[in-house]
Protein backbone atom coordinates (compact mmCIF):
# COMPACT_ATOMS: atom_id res chain seq x y z
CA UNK A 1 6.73 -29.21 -112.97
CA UNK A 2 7.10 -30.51 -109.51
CA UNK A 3 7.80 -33.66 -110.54
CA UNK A 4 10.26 -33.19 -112.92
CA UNK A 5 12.17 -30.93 -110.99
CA UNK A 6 11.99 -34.04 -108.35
CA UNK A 7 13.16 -36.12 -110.98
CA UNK A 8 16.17 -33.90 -112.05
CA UNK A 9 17.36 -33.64 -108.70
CA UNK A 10 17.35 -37.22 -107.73
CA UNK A 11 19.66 -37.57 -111.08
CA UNK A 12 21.99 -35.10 -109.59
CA UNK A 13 21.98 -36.91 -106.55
CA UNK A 14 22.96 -40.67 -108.58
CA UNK A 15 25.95 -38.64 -110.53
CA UNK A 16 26.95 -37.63 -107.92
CA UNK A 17 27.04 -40.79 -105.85
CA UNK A 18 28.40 -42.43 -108.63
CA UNK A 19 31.17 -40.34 -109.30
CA UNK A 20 32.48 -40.38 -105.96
CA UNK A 21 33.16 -44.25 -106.13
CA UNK A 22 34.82 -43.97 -109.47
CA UNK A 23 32.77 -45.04 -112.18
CA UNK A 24 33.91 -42.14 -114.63
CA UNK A 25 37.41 -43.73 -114.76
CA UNK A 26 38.81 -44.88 -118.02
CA UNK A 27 40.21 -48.16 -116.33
CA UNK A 28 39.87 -50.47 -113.66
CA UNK A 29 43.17 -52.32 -113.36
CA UNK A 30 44.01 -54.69 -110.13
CA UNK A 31 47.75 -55.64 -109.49
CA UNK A 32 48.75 -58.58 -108.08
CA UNK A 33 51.59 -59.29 -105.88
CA UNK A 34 52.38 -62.86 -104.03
CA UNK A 35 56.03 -62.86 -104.56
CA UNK A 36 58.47 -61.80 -101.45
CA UNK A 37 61.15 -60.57 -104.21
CA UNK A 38 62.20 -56.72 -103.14
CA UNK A 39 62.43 -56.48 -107.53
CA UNK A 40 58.96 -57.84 -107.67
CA UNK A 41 57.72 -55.71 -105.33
CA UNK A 42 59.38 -52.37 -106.58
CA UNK A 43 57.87 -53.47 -110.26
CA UNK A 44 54.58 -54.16 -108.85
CA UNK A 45 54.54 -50.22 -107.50
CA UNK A 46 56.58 -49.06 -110.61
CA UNK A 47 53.50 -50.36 -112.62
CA UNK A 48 51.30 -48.84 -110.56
CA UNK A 49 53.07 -45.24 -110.54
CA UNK A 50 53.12 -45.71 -114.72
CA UNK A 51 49.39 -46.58 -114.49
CA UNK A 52 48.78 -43.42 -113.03
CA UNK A 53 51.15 -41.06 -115.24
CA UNK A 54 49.85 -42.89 -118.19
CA UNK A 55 45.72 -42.03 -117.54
CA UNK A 56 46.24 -39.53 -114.47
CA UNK A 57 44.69 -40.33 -110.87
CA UNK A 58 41.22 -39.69 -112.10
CA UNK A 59 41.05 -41.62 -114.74
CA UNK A 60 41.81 -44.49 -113.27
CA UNK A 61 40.78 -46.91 -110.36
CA UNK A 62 43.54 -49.33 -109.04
CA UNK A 63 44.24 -51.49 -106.81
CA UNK A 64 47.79 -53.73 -105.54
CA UNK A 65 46.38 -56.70 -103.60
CA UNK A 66 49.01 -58.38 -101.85
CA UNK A 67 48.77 -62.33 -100.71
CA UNK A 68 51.01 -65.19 -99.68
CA UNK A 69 54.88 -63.95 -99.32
CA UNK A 70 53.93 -60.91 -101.03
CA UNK A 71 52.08 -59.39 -98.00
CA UNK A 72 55.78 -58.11 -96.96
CA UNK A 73 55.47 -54.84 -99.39
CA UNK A 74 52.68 -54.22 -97.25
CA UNK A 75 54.71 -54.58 -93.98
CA UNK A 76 55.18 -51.37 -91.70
CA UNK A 77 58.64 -51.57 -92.31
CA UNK A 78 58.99 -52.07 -95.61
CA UNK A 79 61.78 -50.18 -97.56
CA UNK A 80 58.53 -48.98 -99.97
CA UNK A 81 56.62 -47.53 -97.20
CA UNK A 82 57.18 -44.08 -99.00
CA UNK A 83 56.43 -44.94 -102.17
CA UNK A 84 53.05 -46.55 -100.83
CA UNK A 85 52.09 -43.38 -99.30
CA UNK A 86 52.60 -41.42 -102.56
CA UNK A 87 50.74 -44.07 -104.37
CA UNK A 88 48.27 -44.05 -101.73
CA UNK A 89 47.91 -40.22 -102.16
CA UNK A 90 46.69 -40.46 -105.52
CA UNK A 91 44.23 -42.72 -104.63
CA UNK A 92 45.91 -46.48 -105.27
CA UNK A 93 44.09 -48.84 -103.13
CA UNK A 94 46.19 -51.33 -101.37
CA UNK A 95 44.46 -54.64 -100.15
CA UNK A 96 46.13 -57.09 -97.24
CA UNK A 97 45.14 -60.55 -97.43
CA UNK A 98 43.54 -61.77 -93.97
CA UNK A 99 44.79 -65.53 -94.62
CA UNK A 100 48.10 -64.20 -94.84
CA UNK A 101 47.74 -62.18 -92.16
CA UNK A 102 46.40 -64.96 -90.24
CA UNK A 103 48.80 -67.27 -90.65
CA UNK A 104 51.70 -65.12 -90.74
CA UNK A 105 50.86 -64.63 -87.10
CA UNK A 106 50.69 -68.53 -85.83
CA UNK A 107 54.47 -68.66 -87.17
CA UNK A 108 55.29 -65.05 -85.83
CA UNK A 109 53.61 -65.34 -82.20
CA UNK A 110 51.86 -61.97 -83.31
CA UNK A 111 50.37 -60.44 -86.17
CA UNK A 112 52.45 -58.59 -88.24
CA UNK A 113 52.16 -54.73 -88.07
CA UNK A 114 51.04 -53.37 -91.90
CA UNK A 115 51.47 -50.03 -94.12
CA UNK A 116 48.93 -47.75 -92.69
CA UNK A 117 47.85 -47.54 -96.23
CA UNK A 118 46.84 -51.07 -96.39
CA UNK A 119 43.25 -52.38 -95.76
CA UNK A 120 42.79 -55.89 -94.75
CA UNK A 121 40.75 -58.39 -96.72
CA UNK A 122 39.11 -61.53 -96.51
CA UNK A 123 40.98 -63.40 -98.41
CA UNK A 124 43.40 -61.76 -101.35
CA UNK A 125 42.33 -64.37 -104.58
CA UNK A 126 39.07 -63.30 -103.44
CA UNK A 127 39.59 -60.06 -103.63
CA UNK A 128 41.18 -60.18 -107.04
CA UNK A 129 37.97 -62.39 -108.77
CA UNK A 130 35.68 -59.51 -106.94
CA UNK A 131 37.22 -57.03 -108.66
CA UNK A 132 37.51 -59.08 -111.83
CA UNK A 133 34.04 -59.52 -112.03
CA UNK A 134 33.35 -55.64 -111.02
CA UNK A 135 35.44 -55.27 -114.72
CA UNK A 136 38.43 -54.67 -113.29
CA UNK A 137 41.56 -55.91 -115.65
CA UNK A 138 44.08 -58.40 -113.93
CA UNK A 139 47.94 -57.72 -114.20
CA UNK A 140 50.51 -59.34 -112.41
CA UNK A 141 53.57 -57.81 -113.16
C-alpha cells in the first residue's frame, strides 16, 4: 500500500512540474521578427495578441524572438513598450538576441538598454531552431 501511495504521489509531483512549464498548451508557436519596420513590428505583436484571443493565455506557449534590426521592438524606448508589457502579462515570452546585442554595442559605444520584458539569448536563429525542435511552430509574420 506503501508503495503505491509512493508511487501516486511522485505522479502528482511530475503533473505538476509539468504543468507549470506549459506542456498542457494546445500550441507552441515562436514569432519571428528581424525587420526594423515600426508596421512589421506592430504585426509581429498584433499576431501575437490574436494568438492569444484565439486559444486564450493557457492554451498556448509563445514566444517573439527578435534578431538583427528587429531587436529595436525590444528597445526600452520603443513606442510598443506597452503593448509588450500586456503581452508579457499573459505570459508571451520575448527573446533578445545576444549577437545583436553585441554588436549593436561596438557601433553604439554602449549596449543598448532593452524592454524589461525581454530576456537575452545566445544567439536569436538559435533560439528559433531550439524551439523548433522542442515542437514549437515557426511564423514570421
Amino acid at each position: 500500500m506503501k508503495k503505491i501511495l509512493g508511487i501516486i504521489a511522485a505522479m502528482g509531483m511530475l503533473l505538476s512540474v509539468s504543468a507549470q512549464a506549459g506542456d498542457f498548451a494546445e500550441q507552441s508557436i515562436v514569432l519571428q521578427i528581424s525587420d526594423p519596420n515600426p508596421f512589421k513590428q506592430t504585426l509581429v505583436l498584433n499576431v501575437a495578441n490574436n494568438i492569444i484571443k484565439h486559444y486564450g493565455q493557457d492554451k498556448v506557449n509563445l514566444e517573439i524572438v527578435a534578431f538583427g534590426p528587429g531587436l529595436r521592438l525590444l528597445f526600452a524606448e520603443n513606442a510598443n513598450q506597452d503593448r509588450i508589457a500586456a503581452l508579457s502579462s499573459t505570459g508571451v515570452k520575448f527573446s533578445a538576441c545576444k549577437n545583436t546585442i553585441n554588436a549593436m554595442a561596438k557601433k553604439l559605444g554602449h549596449p543598448p538598454a532593452l524592454n524589461p520584458n525581454a530576456v537575452p539569448v545566445s544567439a536569436g536563429v538559435v533560439r528559433i531552431v531550439d524551439l523548433m525542435n522542442k515542437g514549437y511552430k515557426l511564423v514570421k509574420p
